[in-house]
PDB file of N, CA and C in Angstrom:
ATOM      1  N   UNK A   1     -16.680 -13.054 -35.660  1.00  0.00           N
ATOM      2  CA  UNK A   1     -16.316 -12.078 -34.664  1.00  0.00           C
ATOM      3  C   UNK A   1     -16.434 -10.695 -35.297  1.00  0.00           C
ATOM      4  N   UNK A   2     -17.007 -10.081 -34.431  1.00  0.00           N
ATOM      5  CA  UNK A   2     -17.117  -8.400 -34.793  1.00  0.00           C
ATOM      6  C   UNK A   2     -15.868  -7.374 -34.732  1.00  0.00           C
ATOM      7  N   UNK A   3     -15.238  -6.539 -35.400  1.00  0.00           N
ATOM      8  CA  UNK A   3     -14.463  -5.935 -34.997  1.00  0.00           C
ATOM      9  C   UNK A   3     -14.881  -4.464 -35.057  1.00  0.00           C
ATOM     10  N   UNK A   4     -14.034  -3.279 -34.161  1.00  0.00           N
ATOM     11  CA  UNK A   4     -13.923  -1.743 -34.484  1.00  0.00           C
ATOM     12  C   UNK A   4     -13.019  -1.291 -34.791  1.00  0.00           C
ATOM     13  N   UNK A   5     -13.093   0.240 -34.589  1.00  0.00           N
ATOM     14  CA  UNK A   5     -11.809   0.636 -34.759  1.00  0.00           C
ATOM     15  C   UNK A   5     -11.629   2.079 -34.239  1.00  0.00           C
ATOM     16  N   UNK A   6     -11.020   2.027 -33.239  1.00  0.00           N
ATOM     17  CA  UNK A   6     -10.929   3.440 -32.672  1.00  0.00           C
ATOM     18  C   UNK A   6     -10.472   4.307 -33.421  1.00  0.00           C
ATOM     19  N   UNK A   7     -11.118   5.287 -32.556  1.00  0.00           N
ATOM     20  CA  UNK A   7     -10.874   6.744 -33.290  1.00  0.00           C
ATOM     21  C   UNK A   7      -9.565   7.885 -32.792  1.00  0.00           C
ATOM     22  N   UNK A   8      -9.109   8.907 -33.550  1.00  0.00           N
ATOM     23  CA  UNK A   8      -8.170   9.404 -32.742  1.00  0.00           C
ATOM     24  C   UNK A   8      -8.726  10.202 -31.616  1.00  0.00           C
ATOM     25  N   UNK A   9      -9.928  10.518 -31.184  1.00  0.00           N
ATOM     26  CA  UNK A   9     -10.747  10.584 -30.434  1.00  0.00           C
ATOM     27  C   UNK A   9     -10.799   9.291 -29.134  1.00  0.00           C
ATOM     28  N   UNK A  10     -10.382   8.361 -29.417  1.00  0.00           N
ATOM     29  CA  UNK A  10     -10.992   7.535 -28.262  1.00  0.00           C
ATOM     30  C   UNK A  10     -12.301   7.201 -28.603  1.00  0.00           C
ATOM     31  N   UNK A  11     -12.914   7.031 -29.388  1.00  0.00           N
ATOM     32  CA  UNK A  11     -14.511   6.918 -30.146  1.00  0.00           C
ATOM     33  C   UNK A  11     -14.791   5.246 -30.382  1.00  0.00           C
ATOM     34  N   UNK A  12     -15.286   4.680 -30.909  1.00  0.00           N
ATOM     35  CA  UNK A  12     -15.444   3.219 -31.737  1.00  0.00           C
ATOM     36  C   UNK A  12     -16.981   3.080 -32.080  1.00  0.00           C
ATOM     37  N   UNK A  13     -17.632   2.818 -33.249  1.00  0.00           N
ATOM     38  CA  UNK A  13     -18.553   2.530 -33.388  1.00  0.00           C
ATOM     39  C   UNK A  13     -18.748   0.775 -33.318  1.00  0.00           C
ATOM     40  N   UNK A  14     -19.847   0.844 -32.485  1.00  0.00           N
ATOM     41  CA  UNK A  14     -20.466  -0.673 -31.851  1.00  0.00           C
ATOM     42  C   UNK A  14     -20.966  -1.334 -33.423  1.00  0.00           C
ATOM     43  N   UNK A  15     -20.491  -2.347 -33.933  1.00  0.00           N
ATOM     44  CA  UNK A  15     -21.089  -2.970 -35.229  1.00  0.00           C
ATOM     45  C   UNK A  15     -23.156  -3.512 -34.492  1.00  0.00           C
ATOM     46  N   UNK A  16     -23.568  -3.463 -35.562  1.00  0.00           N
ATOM     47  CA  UNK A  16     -24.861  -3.393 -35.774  1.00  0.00           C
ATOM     48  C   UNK A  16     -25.260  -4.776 -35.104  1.00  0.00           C
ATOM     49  N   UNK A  17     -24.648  -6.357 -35.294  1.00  0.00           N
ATOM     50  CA  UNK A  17     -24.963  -7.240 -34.872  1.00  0.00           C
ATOM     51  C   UNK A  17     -25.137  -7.342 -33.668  1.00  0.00           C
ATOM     52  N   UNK A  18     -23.968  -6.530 -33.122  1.00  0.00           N
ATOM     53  CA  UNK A  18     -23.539  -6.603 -31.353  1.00  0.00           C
ATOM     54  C   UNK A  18     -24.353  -6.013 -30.953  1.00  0.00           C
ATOM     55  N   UNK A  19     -24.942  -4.456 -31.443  1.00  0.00           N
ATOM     56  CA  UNK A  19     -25.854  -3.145 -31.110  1.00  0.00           C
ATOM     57  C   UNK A  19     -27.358  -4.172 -30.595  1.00  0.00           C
ATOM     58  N   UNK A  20     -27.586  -5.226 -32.000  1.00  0.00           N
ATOM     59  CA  UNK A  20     -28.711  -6.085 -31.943  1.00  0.00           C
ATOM     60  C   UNK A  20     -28.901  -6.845 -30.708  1.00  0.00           C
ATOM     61  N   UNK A  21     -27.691  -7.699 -30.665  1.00  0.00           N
ATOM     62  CA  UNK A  21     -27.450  -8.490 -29.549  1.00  0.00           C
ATOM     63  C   UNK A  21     -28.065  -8.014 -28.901  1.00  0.00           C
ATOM     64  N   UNK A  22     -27.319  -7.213 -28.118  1.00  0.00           N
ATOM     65  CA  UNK A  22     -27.427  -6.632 -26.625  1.00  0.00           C
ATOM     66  C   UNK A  22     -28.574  -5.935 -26.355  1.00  0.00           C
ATOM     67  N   UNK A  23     -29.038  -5.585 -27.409  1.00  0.00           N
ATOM     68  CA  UNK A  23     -30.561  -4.664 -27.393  1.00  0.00           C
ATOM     69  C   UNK A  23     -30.164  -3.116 -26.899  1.00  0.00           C
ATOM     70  N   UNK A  24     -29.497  -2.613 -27.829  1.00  0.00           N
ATOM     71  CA  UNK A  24     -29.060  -1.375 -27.223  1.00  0.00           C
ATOM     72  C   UNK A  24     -29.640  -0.540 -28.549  1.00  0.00           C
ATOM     73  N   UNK A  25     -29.852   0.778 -28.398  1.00  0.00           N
ATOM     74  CA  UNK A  25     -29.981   2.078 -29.674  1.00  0.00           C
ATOM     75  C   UNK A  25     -29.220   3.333 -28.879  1.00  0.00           C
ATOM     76  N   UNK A  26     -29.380   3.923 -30.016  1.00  0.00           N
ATOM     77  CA  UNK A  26     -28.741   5.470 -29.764  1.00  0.00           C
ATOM     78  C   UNK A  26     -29.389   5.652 -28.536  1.00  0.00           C
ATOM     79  N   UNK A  27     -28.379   6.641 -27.675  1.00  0.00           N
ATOM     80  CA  UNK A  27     -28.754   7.492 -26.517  1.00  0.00           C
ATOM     81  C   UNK A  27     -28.408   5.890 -25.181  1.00  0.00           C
ATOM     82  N   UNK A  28     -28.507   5.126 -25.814  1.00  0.00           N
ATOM     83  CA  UNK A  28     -28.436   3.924 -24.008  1.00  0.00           C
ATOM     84  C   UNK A  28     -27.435   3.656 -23.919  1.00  0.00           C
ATOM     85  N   UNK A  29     -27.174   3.494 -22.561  1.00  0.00           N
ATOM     86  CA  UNK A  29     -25.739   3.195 -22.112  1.00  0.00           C
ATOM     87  C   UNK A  29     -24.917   1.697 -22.088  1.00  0.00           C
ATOM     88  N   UNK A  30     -23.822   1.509 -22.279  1.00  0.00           N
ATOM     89  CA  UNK A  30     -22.919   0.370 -21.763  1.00  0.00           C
ATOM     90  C   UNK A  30     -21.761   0.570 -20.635  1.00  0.00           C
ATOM     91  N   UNK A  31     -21.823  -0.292 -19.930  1.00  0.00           N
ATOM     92  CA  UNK A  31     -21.126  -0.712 -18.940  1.00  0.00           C
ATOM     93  C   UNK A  31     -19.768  -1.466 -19.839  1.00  0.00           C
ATOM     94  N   UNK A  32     -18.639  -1.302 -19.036  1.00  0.00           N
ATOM     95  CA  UNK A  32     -17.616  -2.181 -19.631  1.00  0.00           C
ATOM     96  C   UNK A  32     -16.743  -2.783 -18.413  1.00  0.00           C
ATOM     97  N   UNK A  33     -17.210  -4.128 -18.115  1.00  0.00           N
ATOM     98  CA  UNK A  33     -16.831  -4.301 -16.946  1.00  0.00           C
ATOM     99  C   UNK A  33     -15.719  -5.645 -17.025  1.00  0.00           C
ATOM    100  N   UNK A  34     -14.655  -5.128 -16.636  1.00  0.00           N
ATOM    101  CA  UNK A  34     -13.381  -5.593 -16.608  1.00  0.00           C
ATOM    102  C   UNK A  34     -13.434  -7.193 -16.128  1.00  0.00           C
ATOM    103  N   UNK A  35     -13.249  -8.356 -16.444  1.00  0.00           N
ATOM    104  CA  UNK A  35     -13.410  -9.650 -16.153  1.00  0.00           C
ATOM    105  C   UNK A  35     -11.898 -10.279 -15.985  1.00  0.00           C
ATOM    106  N   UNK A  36     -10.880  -9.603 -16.254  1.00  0.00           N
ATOM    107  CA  UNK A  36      -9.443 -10.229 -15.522  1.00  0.00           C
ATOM    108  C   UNK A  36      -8.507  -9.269 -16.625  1.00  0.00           C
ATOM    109  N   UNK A  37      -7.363  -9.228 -16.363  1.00  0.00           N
ATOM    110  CA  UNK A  37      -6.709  -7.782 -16.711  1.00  0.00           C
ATOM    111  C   UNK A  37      -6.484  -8.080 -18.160  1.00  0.00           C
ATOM    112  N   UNK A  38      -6.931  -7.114 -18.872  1.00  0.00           N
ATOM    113  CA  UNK A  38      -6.572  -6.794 -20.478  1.00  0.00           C
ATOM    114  C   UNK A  38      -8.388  -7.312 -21.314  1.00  0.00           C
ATOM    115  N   UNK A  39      -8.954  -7.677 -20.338  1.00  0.00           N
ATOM    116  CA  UNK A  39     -10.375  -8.627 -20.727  1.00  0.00           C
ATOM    117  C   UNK A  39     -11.523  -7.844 -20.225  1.00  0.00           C
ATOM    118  N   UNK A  40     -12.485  -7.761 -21.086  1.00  0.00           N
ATOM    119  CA  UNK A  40     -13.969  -6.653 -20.844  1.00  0.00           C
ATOM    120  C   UNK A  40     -14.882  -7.135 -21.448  1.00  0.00           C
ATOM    121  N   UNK A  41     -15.893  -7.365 -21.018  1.00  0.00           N
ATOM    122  CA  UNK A  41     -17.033  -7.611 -21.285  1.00  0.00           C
ATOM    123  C   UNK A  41     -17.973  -6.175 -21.361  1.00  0.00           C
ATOM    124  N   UNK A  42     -18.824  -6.263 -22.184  1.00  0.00           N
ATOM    125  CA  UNK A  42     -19.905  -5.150 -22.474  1.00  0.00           C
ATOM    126  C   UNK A  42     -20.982  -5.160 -22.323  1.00  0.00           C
ATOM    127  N   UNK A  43     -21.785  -4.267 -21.215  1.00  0.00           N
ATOM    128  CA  UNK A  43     -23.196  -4.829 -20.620  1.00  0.00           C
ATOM    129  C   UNK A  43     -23.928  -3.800 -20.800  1.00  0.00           C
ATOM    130  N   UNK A  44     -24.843  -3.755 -21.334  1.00  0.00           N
ATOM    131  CA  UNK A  44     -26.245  -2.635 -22.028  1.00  0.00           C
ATOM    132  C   UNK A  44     -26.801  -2.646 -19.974  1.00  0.00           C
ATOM    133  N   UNK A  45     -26.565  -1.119 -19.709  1.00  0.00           N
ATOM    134  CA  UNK A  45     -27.257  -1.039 -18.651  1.00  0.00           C
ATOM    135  C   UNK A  45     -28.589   0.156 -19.035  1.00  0.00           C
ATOM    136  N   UNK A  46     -29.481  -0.607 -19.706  1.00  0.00           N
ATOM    137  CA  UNK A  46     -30.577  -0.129 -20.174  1.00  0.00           C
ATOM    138  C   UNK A  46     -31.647  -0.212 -19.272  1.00  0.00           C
ATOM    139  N   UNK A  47     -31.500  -0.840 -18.041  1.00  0.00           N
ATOM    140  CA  UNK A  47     -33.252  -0.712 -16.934  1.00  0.00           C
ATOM    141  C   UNK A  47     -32.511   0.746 -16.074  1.00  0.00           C
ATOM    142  N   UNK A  48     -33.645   1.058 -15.203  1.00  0.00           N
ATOM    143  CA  UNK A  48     -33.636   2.145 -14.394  1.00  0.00           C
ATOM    144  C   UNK A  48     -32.866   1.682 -13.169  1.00  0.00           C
ATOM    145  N   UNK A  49     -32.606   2.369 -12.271  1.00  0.00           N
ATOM    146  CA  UNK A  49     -31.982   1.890 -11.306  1.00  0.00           C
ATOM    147  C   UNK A  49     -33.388   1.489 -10.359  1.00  0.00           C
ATOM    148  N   UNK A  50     -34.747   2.136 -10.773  1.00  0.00           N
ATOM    149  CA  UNK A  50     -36.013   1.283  -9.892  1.00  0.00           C
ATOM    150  C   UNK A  50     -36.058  -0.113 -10.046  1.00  0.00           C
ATOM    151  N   UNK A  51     -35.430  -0.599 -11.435  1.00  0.00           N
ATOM    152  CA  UNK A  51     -35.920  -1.662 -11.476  1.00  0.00           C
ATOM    153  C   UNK A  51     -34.951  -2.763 -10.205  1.00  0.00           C
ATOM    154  N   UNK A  52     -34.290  -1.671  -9.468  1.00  0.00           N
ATOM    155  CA  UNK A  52     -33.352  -3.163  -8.795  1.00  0.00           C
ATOM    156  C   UNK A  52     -34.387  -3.251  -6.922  1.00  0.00           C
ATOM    157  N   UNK A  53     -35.351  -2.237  -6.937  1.00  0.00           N
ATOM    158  CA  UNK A  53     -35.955  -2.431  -5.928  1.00  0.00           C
ATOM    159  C   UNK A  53     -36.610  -3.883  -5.482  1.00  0.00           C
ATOM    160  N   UNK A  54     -36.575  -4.461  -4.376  1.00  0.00           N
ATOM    161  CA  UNK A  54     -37.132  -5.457  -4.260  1.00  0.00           C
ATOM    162  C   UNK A  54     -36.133  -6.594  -4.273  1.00  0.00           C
ATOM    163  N   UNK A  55     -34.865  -6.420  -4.368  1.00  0.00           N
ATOM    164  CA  UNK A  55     -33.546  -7.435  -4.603  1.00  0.00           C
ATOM    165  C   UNK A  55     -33.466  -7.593  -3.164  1.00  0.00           C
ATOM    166  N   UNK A  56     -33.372  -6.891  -2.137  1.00  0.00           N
ATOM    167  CA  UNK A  56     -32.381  -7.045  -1.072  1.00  0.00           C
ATOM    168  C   UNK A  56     -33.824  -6.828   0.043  1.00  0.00           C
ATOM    169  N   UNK A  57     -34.122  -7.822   0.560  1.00  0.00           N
ATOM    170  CA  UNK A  57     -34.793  -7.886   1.538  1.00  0.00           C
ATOM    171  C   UNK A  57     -35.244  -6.879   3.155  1.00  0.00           C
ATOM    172  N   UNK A  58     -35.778  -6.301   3.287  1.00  0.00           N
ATOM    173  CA  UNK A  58     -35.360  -5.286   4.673  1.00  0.00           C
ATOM    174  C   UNK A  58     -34.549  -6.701   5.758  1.00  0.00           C
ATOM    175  N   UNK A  59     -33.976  -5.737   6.680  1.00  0.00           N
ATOM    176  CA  UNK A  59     -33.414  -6.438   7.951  1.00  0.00           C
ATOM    177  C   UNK A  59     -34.967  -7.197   8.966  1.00  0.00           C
ATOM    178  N   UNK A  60     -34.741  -7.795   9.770  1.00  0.00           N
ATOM    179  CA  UNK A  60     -35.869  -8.361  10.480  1.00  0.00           C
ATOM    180  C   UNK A  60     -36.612  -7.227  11.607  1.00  0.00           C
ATOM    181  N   UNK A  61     -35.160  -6.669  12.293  1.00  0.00           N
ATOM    182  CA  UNK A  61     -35.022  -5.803  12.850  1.00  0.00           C
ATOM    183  C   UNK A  61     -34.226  -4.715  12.624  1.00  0.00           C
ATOM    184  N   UNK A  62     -34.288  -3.498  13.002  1.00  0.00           N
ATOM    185  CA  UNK A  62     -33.544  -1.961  12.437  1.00  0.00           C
ATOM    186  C   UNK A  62     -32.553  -2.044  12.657  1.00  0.00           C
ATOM    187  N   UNK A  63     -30.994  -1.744  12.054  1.00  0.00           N
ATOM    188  CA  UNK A  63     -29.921  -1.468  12.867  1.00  0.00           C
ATOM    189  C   UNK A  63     -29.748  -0.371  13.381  1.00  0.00           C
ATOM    190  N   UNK A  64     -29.248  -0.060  14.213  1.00  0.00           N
ATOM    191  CA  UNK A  64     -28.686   1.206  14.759  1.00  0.00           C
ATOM    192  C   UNK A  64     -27.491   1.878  14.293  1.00  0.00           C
ATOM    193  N   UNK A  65     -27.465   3.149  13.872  1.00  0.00           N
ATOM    194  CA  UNK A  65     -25.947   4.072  13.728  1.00  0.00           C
ATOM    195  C   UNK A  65     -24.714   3.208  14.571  1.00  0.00           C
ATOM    196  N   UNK A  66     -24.960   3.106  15.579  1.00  0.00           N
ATOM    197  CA  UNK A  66     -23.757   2.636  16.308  1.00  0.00           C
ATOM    198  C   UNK A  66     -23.541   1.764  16.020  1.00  0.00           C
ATOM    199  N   UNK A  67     -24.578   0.078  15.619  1.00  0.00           N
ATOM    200  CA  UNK A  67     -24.538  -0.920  15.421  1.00  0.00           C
ATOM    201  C   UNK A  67     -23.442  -0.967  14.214  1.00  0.00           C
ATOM    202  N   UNK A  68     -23.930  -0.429  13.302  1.00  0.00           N
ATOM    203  CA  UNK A  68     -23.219  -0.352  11.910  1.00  0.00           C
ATOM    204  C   UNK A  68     -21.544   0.283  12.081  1.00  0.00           C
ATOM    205  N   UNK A  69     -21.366   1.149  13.108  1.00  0.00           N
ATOM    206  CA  UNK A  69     -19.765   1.901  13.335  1.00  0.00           C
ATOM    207  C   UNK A  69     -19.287   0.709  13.876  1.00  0.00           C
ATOM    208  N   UNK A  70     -19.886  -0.283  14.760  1.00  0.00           N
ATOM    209  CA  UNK A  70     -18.732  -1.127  15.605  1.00  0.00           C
ATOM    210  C   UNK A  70     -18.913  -2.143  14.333  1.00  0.00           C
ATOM    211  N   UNK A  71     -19.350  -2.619  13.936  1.00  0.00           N
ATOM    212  CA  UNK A  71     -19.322  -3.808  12.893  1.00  0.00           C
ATOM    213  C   UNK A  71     -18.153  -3.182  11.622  1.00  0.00           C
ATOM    214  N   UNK A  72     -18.544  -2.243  11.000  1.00  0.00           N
ATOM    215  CA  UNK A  72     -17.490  -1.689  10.402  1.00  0.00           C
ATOM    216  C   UNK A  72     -16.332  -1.424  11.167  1.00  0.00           C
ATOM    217  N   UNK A  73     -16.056  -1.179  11.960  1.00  0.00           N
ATOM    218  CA  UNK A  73     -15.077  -1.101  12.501  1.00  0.00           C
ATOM    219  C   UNK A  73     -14.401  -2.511  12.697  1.00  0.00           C
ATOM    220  N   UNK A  74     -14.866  -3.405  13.284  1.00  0.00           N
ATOM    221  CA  UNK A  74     -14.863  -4.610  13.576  1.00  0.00           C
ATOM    222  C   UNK A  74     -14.019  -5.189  12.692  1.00  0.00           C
ATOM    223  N   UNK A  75     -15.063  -5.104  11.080  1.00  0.00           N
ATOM    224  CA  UNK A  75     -14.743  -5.716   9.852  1.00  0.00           C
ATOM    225  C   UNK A  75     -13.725  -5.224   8.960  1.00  0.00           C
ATOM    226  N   UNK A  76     -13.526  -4.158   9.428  1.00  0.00           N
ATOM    227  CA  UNK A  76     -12.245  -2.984   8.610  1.00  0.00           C
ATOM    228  C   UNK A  76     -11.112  -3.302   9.486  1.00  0.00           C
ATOM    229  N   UNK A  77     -11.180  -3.509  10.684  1.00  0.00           N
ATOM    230  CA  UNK A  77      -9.394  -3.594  11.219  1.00  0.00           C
ATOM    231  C   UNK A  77      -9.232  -5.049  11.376  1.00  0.00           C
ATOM    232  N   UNK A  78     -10.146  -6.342  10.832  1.00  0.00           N
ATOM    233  CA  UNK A  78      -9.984  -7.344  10.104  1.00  0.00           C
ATOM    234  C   UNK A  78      -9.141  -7.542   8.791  1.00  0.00           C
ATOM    235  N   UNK A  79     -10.133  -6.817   7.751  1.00  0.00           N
ATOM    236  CA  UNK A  79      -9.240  -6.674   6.607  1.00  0.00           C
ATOM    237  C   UNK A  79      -7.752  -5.906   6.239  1.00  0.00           C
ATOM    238  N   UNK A  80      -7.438  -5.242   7.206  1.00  0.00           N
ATOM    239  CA  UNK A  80      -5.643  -5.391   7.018  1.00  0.00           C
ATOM    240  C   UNK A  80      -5.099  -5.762   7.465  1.00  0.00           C
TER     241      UNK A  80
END
């Protein structure tokens, strides 16, 4: 297991194995995304945000402004 050690800054340097791991270098970013309280996982968000084009399919047909207010609406005075 790797350890750090914060700084009085709030700082920590990433050990070299983990840096490897993840495929990260100077200047790229990590994500630290919380997986149940006190618990984090660390995710190299190193692609572009182009690369997520092509995930989510268009609709068959267009929605409409209004379409989208009554459904939200719909679905919001559901959830409380």
């Amino acid at each position: 297991m790797s350890t750090a050690t914060i700084t009085s800054k709030g700082q920590i340097t990433i050990p070299a194995v983990v840096r490897v791991a993840l495929g990260v270098e100077a200047g790229d970013r990590i994500e630290f995304v919380q997986v149940e309280p006190g618990r984090f996982e660390l995710v190299a968000s190193t692609q572009p945000v182009s690369a997520l084009k092509g995930l989510v399919r268009k609709p068959a047909s267009p929605v409409t402004i209004e379409e989208m207010g009554q459904t939200i609406a719909t679905h919001g005075a559901k959830a409380r």
